[in-house]
N, C-alpha and C. Protein backbone atom coordinates (compact mmCIF):
# COMPACT_ATOMS: atom_id res chain seq x y z
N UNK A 1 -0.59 23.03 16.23
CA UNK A 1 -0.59 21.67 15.76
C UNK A 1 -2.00 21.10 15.89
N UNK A 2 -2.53 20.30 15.14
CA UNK A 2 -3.59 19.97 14.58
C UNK A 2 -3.89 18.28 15.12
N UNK A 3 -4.67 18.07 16.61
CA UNK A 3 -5.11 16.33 16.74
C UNK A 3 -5.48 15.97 15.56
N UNK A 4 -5.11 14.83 15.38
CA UNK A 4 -6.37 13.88 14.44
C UNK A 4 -6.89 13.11 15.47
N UNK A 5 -8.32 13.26 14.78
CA UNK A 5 -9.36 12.67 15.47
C UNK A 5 -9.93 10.99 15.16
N UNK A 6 -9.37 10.03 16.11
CA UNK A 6 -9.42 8.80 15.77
C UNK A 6 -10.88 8.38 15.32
N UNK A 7 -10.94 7.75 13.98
CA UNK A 7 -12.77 7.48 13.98
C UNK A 7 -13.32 6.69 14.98
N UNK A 8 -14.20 6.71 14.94
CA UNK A 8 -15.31 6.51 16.30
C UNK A 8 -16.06 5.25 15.73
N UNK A 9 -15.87 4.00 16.21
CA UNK A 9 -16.50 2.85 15.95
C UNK A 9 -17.66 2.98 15.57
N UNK A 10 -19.04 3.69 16.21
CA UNK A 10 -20.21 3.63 16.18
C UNK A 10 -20.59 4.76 14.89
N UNK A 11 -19.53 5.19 14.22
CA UNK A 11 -19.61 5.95 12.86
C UNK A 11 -19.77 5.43 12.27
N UNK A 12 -19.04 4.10 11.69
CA UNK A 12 -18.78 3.32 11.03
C UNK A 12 -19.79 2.48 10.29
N UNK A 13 -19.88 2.00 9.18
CA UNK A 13 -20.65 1.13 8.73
C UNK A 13 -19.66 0.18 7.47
N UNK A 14 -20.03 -1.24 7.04
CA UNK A 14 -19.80 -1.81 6.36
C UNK A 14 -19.73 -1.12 5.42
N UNK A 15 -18.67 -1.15 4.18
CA UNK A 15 -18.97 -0.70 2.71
C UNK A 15 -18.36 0.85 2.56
N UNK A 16 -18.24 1.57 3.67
CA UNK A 16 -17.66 2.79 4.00
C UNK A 16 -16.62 3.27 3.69
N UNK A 17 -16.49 4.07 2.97
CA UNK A 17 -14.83 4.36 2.57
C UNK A 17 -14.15 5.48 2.97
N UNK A 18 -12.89 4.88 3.57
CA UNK A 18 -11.94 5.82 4.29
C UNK A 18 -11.23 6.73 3.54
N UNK A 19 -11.53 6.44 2.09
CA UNK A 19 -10.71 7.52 0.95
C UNK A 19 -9.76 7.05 -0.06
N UNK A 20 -9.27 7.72 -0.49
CA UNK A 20 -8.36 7.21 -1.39
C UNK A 20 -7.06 8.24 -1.45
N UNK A 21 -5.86 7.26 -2.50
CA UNK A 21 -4.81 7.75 -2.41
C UNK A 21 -3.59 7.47 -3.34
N UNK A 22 -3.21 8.38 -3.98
CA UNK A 22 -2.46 8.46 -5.19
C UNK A 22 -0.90 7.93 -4.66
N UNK A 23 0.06 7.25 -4.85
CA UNK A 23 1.85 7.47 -4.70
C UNK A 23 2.03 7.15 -5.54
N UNK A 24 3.30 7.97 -6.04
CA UNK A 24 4.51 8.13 -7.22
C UNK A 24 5.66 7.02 -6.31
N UNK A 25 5.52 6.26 -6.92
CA UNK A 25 7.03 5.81 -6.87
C UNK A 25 8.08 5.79 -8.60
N UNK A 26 8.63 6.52 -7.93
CA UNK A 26 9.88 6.98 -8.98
C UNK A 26 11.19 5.83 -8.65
N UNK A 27 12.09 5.80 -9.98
CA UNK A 27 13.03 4.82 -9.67
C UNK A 27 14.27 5.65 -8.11
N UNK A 28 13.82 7.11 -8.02
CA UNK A 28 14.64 7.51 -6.49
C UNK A 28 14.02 6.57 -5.47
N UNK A 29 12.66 6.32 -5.51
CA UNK A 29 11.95 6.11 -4.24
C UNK A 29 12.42 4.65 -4.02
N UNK A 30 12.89 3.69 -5.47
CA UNK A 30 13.57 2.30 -5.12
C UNK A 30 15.19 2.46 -4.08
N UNK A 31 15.35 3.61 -5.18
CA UNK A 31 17.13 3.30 -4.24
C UNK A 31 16.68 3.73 -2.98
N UNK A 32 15.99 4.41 -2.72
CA UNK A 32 15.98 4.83 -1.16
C UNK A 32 15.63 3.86 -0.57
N UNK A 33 14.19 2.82 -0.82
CA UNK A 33 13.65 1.61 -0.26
C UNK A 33 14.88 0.63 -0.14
N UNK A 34 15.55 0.42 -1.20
CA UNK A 34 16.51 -0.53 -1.41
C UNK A 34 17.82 -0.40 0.08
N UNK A 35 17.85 0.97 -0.05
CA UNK A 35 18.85 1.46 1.13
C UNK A 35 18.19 1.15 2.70
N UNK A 36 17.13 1.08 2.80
CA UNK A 36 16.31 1.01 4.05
C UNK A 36 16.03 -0.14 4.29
N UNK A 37 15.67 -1.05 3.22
CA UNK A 37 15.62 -2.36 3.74
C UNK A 37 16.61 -3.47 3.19
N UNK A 38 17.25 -2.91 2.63
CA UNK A 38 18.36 -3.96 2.07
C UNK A 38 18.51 -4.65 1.05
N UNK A 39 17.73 -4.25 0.07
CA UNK A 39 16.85 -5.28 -0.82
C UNK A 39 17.75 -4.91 -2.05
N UNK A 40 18.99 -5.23 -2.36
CA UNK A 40 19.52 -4.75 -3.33
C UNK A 40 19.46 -5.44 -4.80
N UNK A 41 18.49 -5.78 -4.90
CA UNK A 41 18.19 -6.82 -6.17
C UNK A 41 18.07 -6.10 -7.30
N UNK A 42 18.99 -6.32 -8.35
CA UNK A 42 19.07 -5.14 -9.53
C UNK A 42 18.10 -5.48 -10.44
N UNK A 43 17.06 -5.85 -10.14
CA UNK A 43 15.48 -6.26 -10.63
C UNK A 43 14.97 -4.51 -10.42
N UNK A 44 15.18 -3.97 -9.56
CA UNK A 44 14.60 -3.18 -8.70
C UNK A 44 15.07 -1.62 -9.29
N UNK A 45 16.43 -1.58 -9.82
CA UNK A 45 17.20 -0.20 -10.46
C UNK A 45 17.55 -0.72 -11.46
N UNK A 46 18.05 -1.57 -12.28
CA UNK A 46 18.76 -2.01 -13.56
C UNK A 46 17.64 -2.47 -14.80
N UNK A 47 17.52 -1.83 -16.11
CA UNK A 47 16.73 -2.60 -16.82
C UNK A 47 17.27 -3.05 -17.42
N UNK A 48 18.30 -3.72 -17.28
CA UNK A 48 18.88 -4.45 -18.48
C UNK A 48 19.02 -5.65 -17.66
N UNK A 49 19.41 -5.94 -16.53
CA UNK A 49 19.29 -6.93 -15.33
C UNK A 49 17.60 -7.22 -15.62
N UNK A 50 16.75 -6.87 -15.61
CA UNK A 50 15.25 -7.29 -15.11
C UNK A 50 14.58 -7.67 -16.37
N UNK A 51 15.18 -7.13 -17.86
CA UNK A 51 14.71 -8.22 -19.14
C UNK A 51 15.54 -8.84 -19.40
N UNK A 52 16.84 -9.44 -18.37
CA UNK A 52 17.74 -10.36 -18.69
C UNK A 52 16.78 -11.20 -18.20
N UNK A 53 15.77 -11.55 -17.15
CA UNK A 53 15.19 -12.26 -16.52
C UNK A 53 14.09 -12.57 -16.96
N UNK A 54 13.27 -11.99 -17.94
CA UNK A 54 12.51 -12.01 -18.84
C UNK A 54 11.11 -11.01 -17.84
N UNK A 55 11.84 -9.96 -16.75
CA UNK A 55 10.31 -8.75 -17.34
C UNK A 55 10.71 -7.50 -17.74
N UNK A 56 9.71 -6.61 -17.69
CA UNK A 56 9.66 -5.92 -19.04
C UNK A 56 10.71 -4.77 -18.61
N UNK A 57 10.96 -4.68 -17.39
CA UNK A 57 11.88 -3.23 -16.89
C UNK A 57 11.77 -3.34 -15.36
N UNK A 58 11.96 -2.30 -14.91
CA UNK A 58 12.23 -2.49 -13.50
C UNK A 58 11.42 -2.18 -12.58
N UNK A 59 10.76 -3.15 -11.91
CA UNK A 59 10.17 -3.54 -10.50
C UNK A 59 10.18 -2.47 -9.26
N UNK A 60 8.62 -1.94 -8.85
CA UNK A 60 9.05 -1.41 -7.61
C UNK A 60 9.32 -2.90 -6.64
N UNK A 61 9.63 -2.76 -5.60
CA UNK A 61 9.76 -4.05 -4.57
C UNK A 61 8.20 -4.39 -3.91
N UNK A 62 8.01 -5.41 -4.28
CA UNK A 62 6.59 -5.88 -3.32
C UNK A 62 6.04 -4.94 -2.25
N UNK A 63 7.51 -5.21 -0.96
CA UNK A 63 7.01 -4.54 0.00
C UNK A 63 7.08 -2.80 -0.11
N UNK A 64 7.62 -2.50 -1.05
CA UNK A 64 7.34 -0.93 -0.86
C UNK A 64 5.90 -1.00 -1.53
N UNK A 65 5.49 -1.67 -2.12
CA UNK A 65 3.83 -1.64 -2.75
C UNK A 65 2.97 -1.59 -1.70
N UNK A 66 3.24 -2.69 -1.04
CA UNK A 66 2.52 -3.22 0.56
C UNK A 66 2.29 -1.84 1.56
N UNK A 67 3.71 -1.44 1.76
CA UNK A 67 3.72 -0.39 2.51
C UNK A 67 3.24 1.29 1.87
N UNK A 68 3.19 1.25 0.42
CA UNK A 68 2.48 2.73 0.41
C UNK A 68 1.12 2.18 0.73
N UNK A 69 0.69 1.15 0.17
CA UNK A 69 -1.04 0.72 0.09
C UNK A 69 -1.53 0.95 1.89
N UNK A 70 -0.84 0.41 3.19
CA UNK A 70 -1.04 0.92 4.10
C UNK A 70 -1.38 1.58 4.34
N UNK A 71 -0.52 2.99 3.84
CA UNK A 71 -0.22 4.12 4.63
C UNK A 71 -1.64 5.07 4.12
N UNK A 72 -2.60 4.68 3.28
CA UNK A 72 -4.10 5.17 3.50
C UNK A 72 -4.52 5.04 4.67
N UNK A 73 -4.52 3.46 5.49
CA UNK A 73 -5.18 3.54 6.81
C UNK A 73 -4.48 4.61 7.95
N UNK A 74 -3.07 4.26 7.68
CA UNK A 74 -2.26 5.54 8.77
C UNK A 74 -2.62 6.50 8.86
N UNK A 75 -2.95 6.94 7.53
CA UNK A 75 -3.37 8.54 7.54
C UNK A 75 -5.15 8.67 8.05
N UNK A 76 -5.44 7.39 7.59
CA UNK A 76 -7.17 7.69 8.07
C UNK A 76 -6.98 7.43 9.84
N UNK A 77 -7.00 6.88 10.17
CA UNK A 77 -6.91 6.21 12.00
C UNK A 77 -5.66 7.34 12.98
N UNK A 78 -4.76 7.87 11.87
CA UNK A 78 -3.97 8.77 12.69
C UNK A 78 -2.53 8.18 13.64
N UNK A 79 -2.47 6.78 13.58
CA UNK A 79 -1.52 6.28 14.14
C UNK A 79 -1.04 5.00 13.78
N UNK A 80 0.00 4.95 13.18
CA UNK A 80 0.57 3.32 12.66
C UNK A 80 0.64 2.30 14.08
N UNK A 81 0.08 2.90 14.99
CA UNK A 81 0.24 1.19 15.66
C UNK A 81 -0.88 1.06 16.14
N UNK A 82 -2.29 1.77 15.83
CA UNK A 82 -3.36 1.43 15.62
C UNK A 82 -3.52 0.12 14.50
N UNK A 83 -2.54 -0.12 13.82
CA UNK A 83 -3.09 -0.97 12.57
C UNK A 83 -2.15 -2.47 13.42
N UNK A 84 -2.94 -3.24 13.70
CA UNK A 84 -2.78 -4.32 14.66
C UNK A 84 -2.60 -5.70 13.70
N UNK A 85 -2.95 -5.84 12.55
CA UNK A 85 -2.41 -6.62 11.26
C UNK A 85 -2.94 -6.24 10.18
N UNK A 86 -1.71 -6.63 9.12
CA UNK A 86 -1.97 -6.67 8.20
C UNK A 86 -1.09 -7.49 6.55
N UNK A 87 -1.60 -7.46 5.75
CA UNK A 87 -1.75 -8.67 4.99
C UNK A 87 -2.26 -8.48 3.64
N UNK A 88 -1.40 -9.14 2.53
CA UNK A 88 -1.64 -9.24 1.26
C UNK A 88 -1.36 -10.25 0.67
N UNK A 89 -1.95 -10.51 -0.89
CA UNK A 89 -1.70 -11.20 -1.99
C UNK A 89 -0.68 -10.68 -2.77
N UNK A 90 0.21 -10.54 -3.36
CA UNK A 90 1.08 -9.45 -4.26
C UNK A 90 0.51 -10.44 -5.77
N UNK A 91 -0.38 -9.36 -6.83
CA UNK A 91 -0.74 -9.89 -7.50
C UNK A 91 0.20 -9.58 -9.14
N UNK A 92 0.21 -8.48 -9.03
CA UNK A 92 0.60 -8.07 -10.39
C UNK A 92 2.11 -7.09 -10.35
N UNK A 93 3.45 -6.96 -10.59
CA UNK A 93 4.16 -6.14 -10.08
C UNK A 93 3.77 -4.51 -10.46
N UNK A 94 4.51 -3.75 -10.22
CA UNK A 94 4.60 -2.38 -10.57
C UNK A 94 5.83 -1.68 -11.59
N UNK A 95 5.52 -1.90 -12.70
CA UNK A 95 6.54 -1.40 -13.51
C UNK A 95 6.92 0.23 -13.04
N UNK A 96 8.04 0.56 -13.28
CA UNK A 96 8.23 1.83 -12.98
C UNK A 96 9.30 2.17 -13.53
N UNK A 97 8.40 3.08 -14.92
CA UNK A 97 8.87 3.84 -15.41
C UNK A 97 10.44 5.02 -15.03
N UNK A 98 11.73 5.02 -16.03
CA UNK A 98 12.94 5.69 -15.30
C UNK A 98 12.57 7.04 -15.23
N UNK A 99 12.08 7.50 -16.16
CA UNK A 99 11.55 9.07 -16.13
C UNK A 99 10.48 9.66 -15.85
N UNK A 100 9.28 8.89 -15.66
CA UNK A 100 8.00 9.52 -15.20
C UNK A 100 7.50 8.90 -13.86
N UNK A 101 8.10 7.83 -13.35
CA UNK A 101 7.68 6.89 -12.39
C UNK A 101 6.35 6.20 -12.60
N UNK A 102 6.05 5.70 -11.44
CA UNK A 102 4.46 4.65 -11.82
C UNK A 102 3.78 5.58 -10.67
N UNK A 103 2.39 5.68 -10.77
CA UNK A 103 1.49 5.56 -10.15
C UNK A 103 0.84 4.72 -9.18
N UNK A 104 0.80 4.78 -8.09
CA UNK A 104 -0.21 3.70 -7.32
C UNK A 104 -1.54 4.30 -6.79
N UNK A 105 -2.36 3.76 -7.03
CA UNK A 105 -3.91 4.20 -6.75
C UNK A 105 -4.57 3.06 -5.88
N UNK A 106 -4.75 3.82 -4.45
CA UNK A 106 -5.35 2.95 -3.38
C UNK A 106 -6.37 3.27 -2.46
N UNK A 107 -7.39 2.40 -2.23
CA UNK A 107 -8.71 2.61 -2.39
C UNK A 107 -9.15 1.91 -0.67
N UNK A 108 -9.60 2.53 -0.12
CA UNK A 108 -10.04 1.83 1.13
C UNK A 108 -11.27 1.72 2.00
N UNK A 109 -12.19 0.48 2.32
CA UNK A 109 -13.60 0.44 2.51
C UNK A 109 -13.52 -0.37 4.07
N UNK A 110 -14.39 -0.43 4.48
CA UNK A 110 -14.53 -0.60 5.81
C UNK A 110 -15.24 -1.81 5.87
N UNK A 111 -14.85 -3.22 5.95
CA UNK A 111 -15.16 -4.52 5.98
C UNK A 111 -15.63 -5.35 6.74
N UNK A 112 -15.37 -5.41 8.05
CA UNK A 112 -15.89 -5.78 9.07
C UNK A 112 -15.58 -4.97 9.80
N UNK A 113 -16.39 -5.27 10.95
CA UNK A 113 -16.50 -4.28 12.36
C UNK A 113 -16.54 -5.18 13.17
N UNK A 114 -15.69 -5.38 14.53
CA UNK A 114 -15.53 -6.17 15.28
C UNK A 114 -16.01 -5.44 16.54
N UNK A 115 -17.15 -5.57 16.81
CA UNK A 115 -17.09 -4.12 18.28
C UNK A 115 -16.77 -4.45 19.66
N UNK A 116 -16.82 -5.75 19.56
CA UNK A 116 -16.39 -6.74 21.06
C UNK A 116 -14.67 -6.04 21.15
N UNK A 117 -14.01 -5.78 20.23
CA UNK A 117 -12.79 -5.92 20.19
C UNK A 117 -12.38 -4.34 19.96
N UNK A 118 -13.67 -3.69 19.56
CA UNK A 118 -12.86 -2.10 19.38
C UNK A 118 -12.33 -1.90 18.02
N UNK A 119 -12.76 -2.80 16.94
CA UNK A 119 -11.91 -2.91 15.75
C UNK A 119 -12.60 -3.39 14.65
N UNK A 120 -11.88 -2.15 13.89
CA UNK A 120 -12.40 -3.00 11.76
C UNK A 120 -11.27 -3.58 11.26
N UNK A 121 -12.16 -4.16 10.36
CA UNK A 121 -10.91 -4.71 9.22
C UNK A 121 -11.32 -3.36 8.08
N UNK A 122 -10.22 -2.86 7.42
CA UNK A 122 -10.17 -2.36 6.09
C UNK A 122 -9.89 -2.81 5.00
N UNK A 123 -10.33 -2.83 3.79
CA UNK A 123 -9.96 -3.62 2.76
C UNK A 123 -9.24 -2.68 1.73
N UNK A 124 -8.47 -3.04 1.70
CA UNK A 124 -7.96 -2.12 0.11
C UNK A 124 -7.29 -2.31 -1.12
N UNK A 125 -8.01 -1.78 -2.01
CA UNK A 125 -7.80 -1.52 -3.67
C UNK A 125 -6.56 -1.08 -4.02
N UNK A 126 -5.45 -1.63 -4.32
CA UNK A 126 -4.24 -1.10 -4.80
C UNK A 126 -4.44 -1.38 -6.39
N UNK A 127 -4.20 -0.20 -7.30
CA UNK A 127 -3.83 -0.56 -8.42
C UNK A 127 -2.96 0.09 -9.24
N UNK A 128 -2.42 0.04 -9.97
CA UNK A 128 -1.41 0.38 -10.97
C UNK A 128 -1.68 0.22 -12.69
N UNK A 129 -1.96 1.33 -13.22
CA UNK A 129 -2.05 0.96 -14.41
C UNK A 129 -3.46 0.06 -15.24
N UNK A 130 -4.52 0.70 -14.15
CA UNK A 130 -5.84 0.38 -14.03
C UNK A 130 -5.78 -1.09 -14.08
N UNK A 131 -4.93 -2.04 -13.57
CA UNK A 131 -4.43 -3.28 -13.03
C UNK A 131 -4.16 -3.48 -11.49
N UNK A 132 -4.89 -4.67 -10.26
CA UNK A 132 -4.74 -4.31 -9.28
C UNK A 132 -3.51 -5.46 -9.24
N UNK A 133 -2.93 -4.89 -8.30
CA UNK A 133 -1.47 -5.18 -7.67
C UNK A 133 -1.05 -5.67 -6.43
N UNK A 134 -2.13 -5.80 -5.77
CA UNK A 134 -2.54 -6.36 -4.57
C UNK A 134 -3.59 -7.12 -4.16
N UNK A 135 -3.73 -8.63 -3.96
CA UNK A 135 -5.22 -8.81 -3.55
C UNK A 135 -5.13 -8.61 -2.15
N UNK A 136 -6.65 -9.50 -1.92
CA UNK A 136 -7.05 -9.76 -0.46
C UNK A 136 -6.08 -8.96 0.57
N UNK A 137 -5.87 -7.80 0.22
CA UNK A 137 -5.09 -6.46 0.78
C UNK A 137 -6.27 -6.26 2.12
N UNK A 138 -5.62 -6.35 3.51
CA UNK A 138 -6.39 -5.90 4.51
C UNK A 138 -6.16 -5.63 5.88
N UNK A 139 -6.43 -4.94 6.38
CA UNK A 139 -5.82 -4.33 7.68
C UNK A 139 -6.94 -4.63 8.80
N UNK A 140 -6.12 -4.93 9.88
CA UNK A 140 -7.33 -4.54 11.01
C UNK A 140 -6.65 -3.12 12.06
N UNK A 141 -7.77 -2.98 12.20
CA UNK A 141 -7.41 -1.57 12.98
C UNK A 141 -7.74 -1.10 14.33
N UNK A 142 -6.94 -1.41 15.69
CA UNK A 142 -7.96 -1.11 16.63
C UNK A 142 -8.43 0.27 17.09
N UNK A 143 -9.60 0.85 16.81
CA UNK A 143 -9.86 1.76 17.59
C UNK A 143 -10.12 2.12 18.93
């Protein structure tokens, strides 16, 4: 089994990027979200429910957006309770396609450095459909 190696504050610089990161959410990955958090809003699986409402088809859920866009820092820092807050705008939804799913493309740079505290903020680029889907998307992280 393989440590990950937590980054090292004094590595770090403003503007720095922790990487990037592709998720498929497919209309399975709603019912499963839907099942996990409860969110049974037929916005979310039904397209005939979601242009009764006037959009175009069916919605991943905010917070499953929120939560793949995270899970870049998880994987960079190595531990979800390293990430000490975090926080978004939900700007644009995520259509998702019944047969091919949607794409999410998320992008992550290193924003402030807090060194009194052991900690950055990360900023990150969520987008969909070369449309971002998230603003003022940002994590702090203690190392």
């Amino acid at each position: 089994m393989t440590m990950h190696s937590v980054p090292k504050l004094i590595e770090l610089e403003i503007g720095q990027s922790i990487g990037s990161a592709e998720y498929l959410l497919t209309r399975d990955s709603l019912v499963r979200y839907a099942g996990a958090s409860g969110d049974f809003n037929p916005i979310h699986y039904r397209d005939d429910v979601a242009q009764s409402v006037g959009l175009p088809g069916v919605l991943a859920h905010g917070m499953l957006t929120m939560g793949a866009a995270v899970q870049l820092v998880v994987d960079w820092v190595g531990d979800s309770g390293r990430v000490v807050d975090y926080g978004v705008r939900f700007t644009k939804p995520v259509l998702v396609d019944g047969r091919d799913g949607s794409v999410v493309v998320v992008a992550g740079k290193i924003a402030q450095i807090d060194a009194e505290n052991n900690r950055v903020r990360v900023d990150l680029a969520a987008t969909f459909a070369d449309a971002a889907v998230l603003g003022k998307a940002q994590a702090w992280v203690r190392l």
